[in-house]
Protein backbone atom coordinates (compact mmCIF):
# COMPACT_ATOMS: atom_id res chain seq x y z
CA UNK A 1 21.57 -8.67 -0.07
CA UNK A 2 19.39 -8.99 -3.26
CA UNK A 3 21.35 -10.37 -5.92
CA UNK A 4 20.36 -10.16 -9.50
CA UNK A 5 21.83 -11.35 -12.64
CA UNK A 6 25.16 -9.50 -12.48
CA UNK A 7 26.68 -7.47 -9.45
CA UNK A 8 27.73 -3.64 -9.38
CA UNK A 9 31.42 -4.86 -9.61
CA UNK A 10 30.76 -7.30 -12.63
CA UNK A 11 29.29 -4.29 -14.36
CA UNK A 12 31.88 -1.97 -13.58
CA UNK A 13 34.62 -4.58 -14.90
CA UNK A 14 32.69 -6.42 -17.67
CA UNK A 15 30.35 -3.39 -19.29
CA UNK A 16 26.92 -3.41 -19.99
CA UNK A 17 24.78 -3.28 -23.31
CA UNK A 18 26.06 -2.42 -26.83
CA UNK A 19 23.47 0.02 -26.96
CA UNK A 20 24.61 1.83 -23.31
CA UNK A 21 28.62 1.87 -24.64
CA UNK A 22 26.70 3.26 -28.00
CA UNK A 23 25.25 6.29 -25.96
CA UNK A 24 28.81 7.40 -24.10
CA UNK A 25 29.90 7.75 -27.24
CA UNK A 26 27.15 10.37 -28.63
CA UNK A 27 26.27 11.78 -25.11
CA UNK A 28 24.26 11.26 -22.01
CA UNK A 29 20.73 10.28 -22.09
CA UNK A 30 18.61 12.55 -20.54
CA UNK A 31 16.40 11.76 -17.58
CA UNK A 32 12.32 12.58 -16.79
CA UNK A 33 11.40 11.27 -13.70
CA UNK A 34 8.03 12.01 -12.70
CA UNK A 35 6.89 11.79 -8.95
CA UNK A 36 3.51 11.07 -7.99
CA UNK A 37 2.00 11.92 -4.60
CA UNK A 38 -0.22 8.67 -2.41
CA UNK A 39 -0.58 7.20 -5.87
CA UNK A 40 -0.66 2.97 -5.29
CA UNK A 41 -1.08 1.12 -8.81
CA UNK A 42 -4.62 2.54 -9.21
CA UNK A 43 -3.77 2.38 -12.72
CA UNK A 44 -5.56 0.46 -16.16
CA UNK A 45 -2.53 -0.48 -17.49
CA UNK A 46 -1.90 -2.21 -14.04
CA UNK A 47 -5.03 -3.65 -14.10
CA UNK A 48 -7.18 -1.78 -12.30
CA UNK A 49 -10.47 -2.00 -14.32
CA UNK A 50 -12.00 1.02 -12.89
CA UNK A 51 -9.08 3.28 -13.25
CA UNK A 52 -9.09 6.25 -16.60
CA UNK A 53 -5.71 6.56 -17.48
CA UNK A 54 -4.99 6.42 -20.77
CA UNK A 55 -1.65 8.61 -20.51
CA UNK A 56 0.05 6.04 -17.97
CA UNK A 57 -1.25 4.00 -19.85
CA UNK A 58 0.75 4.19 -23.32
CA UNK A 59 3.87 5.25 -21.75
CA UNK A 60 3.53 1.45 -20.10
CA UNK A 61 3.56 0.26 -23.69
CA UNK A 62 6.78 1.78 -24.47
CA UNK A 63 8.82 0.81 -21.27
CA UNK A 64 9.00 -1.73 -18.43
CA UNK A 65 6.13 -2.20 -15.92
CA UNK A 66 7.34 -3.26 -12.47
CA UNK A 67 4.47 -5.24 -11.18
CA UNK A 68 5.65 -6.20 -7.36
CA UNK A 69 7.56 -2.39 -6.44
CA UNK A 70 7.40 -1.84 -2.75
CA UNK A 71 8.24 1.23 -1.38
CA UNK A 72 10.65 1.12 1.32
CA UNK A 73 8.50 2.86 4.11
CA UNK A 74 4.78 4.28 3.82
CA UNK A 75 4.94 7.55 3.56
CA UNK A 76 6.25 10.29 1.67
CA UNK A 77 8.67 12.17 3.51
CA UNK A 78 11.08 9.11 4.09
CA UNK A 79 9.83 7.27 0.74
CA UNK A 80 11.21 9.93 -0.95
CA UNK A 81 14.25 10.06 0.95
CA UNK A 82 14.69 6.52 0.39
CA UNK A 83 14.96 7.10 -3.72
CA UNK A 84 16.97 10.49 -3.97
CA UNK A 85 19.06 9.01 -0.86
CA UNK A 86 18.99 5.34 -2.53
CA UNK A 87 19.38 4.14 1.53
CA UNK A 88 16.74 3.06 3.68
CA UNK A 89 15.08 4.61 6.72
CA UNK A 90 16.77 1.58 8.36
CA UNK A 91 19.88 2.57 7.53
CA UNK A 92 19.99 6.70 7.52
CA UNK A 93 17.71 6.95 10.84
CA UNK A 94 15.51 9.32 9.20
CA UNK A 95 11.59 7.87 9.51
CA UNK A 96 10.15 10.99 9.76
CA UNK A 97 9.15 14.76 9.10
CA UNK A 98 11.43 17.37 10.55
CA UNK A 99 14.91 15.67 9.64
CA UNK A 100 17.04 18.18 7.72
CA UNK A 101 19.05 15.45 5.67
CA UNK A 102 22.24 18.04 5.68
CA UNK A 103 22.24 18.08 9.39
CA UNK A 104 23.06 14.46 9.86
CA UNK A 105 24.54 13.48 6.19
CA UNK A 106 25.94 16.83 5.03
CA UNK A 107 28.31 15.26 2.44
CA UNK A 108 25.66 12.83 1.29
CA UNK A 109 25.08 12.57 -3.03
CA UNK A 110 21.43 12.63 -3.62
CA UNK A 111 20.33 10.83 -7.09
CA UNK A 112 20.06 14.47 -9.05
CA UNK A 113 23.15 15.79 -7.17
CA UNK A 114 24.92 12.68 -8.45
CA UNK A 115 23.74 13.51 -12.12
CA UNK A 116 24.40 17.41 -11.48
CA UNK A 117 28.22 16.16 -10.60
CA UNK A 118 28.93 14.70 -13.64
CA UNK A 119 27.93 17.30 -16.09
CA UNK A 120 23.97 17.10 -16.03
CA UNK A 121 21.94 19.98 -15.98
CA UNK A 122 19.35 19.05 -12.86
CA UNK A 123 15.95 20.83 -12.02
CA UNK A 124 12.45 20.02 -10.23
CA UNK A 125 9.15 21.26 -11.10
CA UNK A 126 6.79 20.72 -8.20
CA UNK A 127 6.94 17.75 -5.54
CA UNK A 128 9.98 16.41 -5.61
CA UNK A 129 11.57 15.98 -2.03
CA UNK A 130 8.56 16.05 0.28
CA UNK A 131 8.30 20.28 1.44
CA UNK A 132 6.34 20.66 4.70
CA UNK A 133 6.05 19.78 8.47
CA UNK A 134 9.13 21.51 8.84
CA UNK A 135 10.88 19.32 5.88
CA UNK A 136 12.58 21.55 3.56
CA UNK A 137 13.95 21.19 -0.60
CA UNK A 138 17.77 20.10 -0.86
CA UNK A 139 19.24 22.95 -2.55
CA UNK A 140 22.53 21.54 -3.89
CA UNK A 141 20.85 18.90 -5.71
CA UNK A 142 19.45 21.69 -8.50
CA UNK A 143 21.16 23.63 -10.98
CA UNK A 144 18.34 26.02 -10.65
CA UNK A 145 15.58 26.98 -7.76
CA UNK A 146 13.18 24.45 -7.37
CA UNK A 147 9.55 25.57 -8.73
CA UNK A 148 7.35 24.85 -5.86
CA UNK A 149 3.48 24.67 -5.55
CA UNK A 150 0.68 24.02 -3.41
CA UNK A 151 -0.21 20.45 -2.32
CA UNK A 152 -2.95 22.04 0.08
CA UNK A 153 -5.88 24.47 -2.49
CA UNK A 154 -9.13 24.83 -2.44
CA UNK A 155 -10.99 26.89 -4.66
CA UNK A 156 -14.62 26.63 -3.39
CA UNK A 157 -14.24 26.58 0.55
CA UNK A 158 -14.63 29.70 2.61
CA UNK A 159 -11.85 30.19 4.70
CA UNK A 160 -12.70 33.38 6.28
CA UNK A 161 -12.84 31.79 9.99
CA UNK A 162 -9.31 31.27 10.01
CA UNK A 163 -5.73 32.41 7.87
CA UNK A 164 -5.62 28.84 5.80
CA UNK A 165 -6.59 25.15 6.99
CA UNK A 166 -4.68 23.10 9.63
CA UNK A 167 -2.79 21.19 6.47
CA UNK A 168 -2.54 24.21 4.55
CA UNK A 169 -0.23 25.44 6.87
CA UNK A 170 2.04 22.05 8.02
CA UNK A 171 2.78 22.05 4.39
CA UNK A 172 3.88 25.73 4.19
CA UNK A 173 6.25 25.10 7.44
CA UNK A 174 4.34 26.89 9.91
CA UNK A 175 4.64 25.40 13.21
CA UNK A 176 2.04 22.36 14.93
CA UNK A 177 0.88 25.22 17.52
CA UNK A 178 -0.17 27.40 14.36
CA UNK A 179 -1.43 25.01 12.44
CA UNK A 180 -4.03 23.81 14.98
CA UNK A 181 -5.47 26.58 15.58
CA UNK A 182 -6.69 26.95 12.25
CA UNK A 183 -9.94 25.22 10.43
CA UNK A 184 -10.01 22.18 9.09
CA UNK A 185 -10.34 21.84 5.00
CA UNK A 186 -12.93 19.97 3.36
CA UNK A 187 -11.63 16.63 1.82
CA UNK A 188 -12.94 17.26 -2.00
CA UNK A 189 -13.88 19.62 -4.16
CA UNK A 190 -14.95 19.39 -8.04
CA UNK A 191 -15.57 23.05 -9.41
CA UNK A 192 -15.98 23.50 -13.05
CA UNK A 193 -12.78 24.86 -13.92
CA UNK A 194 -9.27 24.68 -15.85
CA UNK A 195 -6.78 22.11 -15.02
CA UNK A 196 -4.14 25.23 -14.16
CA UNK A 197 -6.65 26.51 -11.89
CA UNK A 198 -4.84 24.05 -9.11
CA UNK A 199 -1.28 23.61 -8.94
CA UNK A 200 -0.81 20.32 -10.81
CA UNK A 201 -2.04 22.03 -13.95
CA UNK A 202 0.29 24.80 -13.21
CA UNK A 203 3.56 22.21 -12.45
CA UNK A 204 2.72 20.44 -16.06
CA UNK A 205 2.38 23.51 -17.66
CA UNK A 206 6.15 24.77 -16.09
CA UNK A 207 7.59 21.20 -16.97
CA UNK A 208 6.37 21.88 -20.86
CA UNK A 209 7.90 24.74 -20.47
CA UNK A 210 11.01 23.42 -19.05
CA UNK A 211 11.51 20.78 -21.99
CA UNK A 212 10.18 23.66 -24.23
CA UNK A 213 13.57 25.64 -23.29
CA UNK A 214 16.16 22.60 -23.05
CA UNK A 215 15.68 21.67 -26.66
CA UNK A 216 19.01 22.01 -28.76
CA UNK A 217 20.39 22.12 -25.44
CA UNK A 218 24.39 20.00 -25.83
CA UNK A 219 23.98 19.39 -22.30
CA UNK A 220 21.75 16.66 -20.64
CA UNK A 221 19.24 17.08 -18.52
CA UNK A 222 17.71 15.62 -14.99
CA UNK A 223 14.10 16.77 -14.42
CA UNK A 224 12.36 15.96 -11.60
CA UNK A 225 8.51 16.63 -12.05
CA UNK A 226 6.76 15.86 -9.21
CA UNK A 227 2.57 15.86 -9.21
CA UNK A 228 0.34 16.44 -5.74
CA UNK A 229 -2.61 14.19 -6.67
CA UNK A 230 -4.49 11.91 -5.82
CA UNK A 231 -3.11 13.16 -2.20
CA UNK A 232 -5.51 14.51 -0.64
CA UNK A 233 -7.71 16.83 -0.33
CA UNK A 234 -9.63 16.07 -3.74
CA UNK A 235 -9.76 18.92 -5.28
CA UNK A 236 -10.09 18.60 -8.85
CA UNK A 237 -11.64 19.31 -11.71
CA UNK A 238 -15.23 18.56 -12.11
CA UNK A 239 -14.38 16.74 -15.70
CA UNK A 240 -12.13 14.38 -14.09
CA UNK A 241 -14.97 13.30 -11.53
CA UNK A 242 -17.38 12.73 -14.52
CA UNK A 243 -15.02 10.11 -15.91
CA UNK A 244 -16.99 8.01 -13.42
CA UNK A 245 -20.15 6.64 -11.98
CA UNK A 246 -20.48 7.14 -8.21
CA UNK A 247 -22.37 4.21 -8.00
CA UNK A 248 -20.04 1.66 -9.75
CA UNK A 249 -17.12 3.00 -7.47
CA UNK A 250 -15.73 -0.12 -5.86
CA UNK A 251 -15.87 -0.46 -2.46
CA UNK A 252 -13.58 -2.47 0.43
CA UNK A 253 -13.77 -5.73 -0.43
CA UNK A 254 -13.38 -6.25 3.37
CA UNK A 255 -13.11 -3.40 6.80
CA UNK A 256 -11.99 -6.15 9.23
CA UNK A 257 -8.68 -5.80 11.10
CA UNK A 258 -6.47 -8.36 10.22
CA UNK A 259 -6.81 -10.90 12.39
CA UNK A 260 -4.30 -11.26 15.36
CA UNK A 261 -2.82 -8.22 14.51
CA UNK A 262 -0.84 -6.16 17.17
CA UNK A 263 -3.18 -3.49 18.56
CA UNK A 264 -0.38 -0.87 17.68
CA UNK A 265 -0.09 -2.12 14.12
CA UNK A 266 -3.44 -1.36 12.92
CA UNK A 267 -4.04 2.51 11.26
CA UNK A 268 -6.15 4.59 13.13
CA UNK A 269 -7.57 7.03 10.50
CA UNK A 270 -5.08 9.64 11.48
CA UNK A 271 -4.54 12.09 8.45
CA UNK A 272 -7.89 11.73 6.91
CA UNK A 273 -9.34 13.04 10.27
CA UNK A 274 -7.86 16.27 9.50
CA UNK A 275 -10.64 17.20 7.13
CA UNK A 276 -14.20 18.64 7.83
CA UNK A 277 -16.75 15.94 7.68
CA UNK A 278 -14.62 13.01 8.64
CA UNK A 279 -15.68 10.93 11.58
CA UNK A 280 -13.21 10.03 14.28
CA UNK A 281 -11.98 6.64 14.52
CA UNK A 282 -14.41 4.33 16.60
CA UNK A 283 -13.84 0.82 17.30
CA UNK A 284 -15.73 -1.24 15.27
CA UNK A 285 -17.64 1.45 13.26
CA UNK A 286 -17.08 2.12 9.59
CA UNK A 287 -18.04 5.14 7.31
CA UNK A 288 -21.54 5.28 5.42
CA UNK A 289 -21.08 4.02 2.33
CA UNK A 290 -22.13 7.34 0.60
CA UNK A 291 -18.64 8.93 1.96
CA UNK A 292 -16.67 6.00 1.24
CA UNK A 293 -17.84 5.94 -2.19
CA UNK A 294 -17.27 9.84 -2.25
CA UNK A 295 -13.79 9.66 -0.65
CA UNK A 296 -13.14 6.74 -3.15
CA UNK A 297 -14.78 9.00 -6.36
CA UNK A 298 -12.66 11.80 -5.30
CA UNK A 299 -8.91 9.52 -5.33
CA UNK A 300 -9.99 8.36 -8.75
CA UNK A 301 -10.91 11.57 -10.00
CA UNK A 302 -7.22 12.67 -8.76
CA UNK A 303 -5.49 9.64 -10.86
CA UNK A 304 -7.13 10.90 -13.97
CA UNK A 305 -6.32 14.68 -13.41
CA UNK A 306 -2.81 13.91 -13.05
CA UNK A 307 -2.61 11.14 -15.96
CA UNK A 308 -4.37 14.33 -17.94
CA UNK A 309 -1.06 16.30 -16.78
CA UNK A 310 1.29 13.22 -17.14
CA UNK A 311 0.33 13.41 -20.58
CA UNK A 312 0.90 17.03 -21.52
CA UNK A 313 4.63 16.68 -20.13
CA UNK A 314 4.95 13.39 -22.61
CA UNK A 315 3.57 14.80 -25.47
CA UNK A 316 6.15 17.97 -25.13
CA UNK A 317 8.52 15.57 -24.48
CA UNK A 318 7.74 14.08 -28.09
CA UNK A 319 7.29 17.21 -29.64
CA UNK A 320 11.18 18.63 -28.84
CA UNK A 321 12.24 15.21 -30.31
CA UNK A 322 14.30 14.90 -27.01
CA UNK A 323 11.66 11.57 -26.37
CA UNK A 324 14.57 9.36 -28.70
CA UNK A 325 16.81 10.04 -25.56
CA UNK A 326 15.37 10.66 -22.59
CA UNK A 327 15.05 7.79 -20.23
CA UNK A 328 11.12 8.11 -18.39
CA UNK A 329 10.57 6.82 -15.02
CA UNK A 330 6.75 7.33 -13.07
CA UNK A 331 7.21 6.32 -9.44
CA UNK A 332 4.52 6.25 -6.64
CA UNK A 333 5.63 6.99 -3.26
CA UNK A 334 3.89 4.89 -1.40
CA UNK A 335 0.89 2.73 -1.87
CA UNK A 336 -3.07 3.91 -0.37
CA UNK A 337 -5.86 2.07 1.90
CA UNK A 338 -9.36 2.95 0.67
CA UNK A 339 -10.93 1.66 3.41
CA UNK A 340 -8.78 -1.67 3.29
CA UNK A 341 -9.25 -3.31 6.32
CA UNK A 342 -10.72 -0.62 7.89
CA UNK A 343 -7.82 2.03 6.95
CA UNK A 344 -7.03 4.96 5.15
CA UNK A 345 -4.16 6.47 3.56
CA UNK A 346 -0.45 5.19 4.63
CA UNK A 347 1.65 4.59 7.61
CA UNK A 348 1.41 0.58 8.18
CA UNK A 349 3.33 -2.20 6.99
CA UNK A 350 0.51 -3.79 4.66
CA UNK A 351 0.61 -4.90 1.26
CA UNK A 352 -1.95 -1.95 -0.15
CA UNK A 353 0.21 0.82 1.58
CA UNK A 354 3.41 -0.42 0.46
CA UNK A 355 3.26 -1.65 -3.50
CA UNK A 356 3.85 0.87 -5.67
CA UNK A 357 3.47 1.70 -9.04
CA UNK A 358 6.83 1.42 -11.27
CA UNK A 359 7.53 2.41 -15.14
CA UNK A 360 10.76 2.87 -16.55
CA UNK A 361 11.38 3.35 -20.20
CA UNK A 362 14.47 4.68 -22.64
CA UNK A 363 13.52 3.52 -26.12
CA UNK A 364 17.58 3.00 -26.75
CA UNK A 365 18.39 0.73 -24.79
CA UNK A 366 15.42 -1.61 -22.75
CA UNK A 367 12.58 -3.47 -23.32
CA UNK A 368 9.05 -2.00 -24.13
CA UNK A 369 5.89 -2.97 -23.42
CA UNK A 370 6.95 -5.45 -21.06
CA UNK A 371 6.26 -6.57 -17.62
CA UNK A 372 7.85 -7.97 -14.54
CA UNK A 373 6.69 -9.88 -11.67
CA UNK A 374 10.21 -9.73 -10.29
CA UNK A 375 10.16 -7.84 -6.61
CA UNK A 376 11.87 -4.54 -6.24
CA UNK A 377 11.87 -1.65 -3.92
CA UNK A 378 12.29 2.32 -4.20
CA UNK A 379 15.84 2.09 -3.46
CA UNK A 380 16.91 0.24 -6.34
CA UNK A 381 16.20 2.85 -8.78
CA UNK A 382 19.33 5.29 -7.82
CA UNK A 383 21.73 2.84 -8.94
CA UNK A 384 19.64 1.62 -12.01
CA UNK A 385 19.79 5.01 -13.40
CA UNK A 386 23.10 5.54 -12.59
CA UNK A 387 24.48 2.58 -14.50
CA UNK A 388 21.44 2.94 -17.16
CA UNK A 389 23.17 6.80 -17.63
CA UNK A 390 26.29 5.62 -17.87
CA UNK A 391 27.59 7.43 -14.89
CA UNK A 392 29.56 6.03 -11.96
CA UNK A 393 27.94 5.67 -8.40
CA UNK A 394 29.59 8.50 -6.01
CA UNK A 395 32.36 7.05 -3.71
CA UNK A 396 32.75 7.67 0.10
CA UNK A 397 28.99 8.52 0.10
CA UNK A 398 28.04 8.65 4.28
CA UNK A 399 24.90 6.35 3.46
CA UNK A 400 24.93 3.19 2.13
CA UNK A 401 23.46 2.18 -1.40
CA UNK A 402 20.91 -0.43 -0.16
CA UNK A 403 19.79 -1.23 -4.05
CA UNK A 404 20.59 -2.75 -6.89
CA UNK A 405 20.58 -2.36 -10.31
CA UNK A 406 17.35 -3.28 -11.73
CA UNK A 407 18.98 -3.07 -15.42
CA UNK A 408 18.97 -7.07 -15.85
CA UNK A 409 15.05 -6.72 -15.65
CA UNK A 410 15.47 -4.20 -18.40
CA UNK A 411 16.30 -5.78 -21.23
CA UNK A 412 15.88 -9.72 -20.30
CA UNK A 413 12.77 -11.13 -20.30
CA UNK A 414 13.30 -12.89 -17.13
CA UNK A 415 11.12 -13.18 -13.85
CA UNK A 416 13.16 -13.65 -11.01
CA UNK A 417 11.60 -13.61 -7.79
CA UNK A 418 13.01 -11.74 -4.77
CA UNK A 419 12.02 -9.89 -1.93
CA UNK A 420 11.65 -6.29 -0.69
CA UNK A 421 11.97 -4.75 3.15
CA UNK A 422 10.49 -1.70 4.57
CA UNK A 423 9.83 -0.77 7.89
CA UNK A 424 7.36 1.74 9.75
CA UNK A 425 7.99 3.15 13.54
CA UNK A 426 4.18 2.90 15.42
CA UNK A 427 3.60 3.88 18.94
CA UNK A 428 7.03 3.15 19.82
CA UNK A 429 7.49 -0.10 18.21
CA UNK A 430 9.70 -0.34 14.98
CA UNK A 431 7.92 -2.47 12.53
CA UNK A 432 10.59 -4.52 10.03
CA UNK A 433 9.04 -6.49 7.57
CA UNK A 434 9.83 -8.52 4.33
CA UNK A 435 7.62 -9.23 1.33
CA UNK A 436 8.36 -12.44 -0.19
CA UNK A 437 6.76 -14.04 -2.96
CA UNK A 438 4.06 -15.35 -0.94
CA UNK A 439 4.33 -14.25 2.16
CA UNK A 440 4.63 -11.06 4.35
CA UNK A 441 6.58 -11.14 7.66
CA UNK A 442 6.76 -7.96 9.81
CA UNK A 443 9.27 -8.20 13.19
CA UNK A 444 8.36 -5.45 16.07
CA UNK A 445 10.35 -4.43 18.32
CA UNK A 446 10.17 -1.79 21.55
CA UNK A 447 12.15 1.61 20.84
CA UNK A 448 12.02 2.66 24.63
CA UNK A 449 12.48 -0.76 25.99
CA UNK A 450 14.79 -3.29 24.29
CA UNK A 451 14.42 -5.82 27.32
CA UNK A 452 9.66 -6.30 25.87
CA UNK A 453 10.12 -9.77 23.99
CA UNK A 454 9.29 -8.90 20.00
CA UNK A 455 5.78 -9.13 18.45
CA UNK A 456 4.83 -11.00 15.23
CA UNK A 457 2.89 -10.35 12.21
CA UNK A 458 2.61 -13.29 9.05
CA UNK A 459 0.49 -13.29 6.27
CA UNK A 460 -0.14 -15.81 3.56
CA UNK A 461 -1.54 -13.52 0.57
CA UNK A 462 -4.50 -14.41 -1.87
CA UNK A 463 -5.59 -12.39 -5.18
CA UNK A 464 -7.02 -9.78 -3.14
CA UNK A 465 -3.24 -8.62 -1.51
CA UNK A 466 -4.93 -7.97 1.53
CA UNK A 467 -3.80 -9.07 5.34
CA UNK A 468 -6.49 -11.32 6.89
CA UNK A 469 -5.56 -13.09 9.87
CA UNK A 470 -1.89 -13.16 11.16
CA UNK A 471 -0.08 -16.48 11.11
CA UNK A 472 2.76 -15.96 12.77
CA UNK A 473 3.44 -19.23 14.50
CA UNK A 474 7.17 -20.24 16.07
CA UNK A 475 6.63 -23.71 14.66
CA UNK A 476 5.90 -23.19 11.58
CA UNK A 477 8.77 -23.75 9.19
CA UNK A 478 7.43 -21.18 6.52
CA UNK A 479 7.43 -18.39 9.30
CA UNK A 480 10.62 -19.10 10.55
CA UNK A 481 12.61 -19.56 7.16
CA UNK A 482 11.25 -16.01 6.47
CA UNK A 483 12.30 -14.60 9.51
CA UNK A 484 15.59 -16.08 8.87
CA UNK A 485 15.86 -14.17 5.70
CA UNK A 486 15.04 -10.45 7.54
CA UNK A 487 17.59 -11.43 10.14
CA UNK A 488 19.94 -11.95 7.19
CA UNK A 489 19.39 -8.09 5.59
CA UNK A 490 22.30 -6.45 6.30
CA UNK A 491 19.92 -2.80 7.45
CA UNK A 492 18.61 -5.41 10.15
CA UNK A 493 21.57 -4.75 12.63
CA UNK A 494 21.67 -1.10 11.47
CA UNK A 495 21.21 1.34 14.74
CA UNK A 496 17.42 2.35 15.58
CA UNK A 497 17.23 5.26 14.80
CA UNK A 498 19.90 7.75 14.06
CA UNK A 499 17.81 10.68 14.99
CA UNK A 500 14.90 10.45 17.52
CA UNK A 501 11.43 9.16 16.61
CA UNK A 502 8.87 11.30 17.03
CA UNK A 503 5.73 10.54 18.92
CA UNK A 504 3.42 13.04 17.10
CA UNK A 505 4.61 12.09 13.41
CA UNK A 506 2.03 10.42 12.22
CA UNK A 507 2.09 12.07 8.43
């Protein structure tokens, strides 16, 4: 296991901070924990140069920036279930869409439900827990009905050939078999309109209106506000698109496969194919460069229309006063290939895809305006708020807490280097994989047929965090020290999987 500065038990029988036995005393922080949808660390304050987001950008200076955050599988539905679970795909068995979490857990805490059990007042506002492909909200983590909205809007395309668009309707639970039969949507859109006329507008405007109405409140609060964009389609605003220049859009620095790479490993475009306009995949072709710059244009354009909505929740948040004690946390679900290597979107085990962006801050009682290189994953932020809350991890819990408390990385300035696992089932291999400091080493094994000898992938990693050619050698001592270290993790010899992997999940 990952071991930081102190262990859960050392906490439990030694304390923490002055400042967190200060807060028991006076009451419960609150919590704001904003989700963002395919959002990787396209961010200024990460250091993305290109990126407009001044929003994300301040709330950075008053926290802690997590530099090297990994999610703990590449796409939503189990990314998410990783953090409100705080267990790993590895170790719950659920990879994919379809898994009703109550069916095979149905005494399992999630991370509100834990907060709603010990006298918190919990509600989401938009994406929280992924809804769609027959994946459905958790009731009994809320105090009150989750406010949904759509992921899938267009405001501009005619739809009159068929009911809605093919992802229109996986995300409103209608079946595959429906769903195909109707038209594809276009991938972008930039109208001249209001930022409520699409429903990331409309989830800010609820979550103002949610702090708006907890004010004075005695009792604290857990809101979940969770943000659609920059998933796609594009569809935003036409002034968030004229925050930048087509033509300075940066493009791939590179469209070649890794090198060596498994044939299986390597992203077919997949999702993005689901949108009018959008080639199919062809071996050793790439897109013009006048859609990848528009494709590109359009994910930026979604960054700065939800740091535009980011911002309206934070400044409300200011305005009640309830900013002095509410802890903030912004998590990405997954990282995003613009063309990386000749991918798009999620569902691999490479760097891009995987790193994720990370802010936590609570004025009281951590650091701000700092940053850390130290390597964490999604499922370490469950217990971290527990213990930063001053609450007590649920007992007898049917999954296992695969995290730690990231508090030591709160408030000491200290850059210990770790390591982070994730894993991602592809064409009926089960992809394992650990992210080192400097290296990247992903085990795959057959699903169907235990008795196929494993594949390798290894990768050495320059400034550019991108796979090149894979490594993975038997003899060489740096490849099999690291695969000494995933044989170690303890989800490793976990079952694979609890419930069946489907063949047609690919979102």
């Amino acid at each position: 296991m990952k071991v930081y500065l102190f262990t859960l038990l050392a906490w439990v029988g030694l304390g923490v901070t002055s400042e967190l036995k200060a807060q028991s005393e006076k009451g419960k922080p609150n919590v704001l924990f904003i989700f963002i949808d395919d959002l990787k660390p396209a961010i200024h304050g990460f250091g993305d140069q290109a990126a407009v987001t001044p929003n994300i950008d301040a709330l950075i200076d008053r926290g802690v920036r997590f530099d090297r955050a990994y999610t703990n599988q590449a796409v939503c539905v189990a990314s998410r279930n990783n953090l409100l679970l705080g267990s790993r795909s590895t170790s719950t068995g659920l990879y994919d869409f379809g898994r009703d979490i109550r069916q095979y857990y149905p005494n399992l805490v999630t991370l509100p439900q834990a907060f709603k059990n010990q006298g918190y007042f919990t509600q989401a506002v938009g994406k929280v827990f992924h809804i769609g492909h027959n994946t459905y909200n958790d009731p009994q983590s809320w105090s009150v009905p989750h406010f949904h909205e759509k992921i899938i809007e267009y405001l501009t395309m005619d739809k009159s050939e068929s009911e809605m668009t093919i992802e229109a309707a996986l995300f409103e639970n209608h079946s595959w078999e429906y769903a195909l039969k109707q038209i594809k949507g276009i991938p972008w859109e930039s109208p001249d309109v209001p930022d409520e006329a699409y429903g990331d507008g409309r989830v800010a405007k609820k979550a103002v209106q949610v702090l708006d109405s907890l004010k004075g409140n005695e009792q604290p609060f857990f809101l979940a506000v969770g943000f659609a964009r920059p998933h796609l389609p594009f569809s935003v605003p036409k002034k968030y698109w004229d925050l930048y220049e087509e033509a300075k859009i940066p493009l791939p620095k590179t469209e070649d496969h890794p090198v060596g790479a498994p044939d299986f490993a390597i992203k077919r475009f997949g999702e993005i194919e689901q949108y009018e306009g959008i080639p199919g995949y062809k071996e050793n072709e790439r897109y013009p460069d006048s859609l990848k710059r528009k494709l590109i244009h359009g994910y930026y354009a979604g960054v700065s229309y939800v740091d535009t909505q980011i911002g309206k929740v934070l400044d409300e948040l200011k305005k009640t006063g309830l900013d002095k004690n509410t802890i903030v946390v912004l998590w990405g679900d997954h990282g995003y290939l613009l063309g990386d290597m000749g991918m798009w979107t999620k569902h691999v085990n490479y760097e891009l895809a995987n790193r994720v962006p990370l802010i936590i801050s609570y004025p009281k009682a951590i650091l701000e305006g700092y940053a850390t290189s130290s390597i964490v994953e999604t499922v370490d932020i469950y217990p971290t708020l527990i213990q930063l809350a001053g609450l007590k991890l649920p007992a007898d819990n049917p999954v296992p807490f695969d995290g730690e408390s990231l508090l030591p990385l709160l408030t000491k300035k200290e850059h210990k280097v770790d390591y982070a696992y994730h894993c991602y089932p592809r064409d009926g291999w089960m992809g394992r994989a650990i992210r080192t400091d400097r290296y990247r080493l992903v085990e795959w094994t057959n699903i169907k047929n235990k008795n196929l000898p494993p594949q390798y992938e290894f990768y050495t990693y320059g400034a550019d965090l991108l796979e090149h050619k894979n490594e993975a050698d038997l003899k060489n001592k740096d490849f099999q020290e690291t695969l000494q270290l995933l044989k170690n993790q303890p989800a490793y010899h976990l079952p694979l999987p609890a419930s069946p992997v489907r063949e047609d999940s690919e979102y």
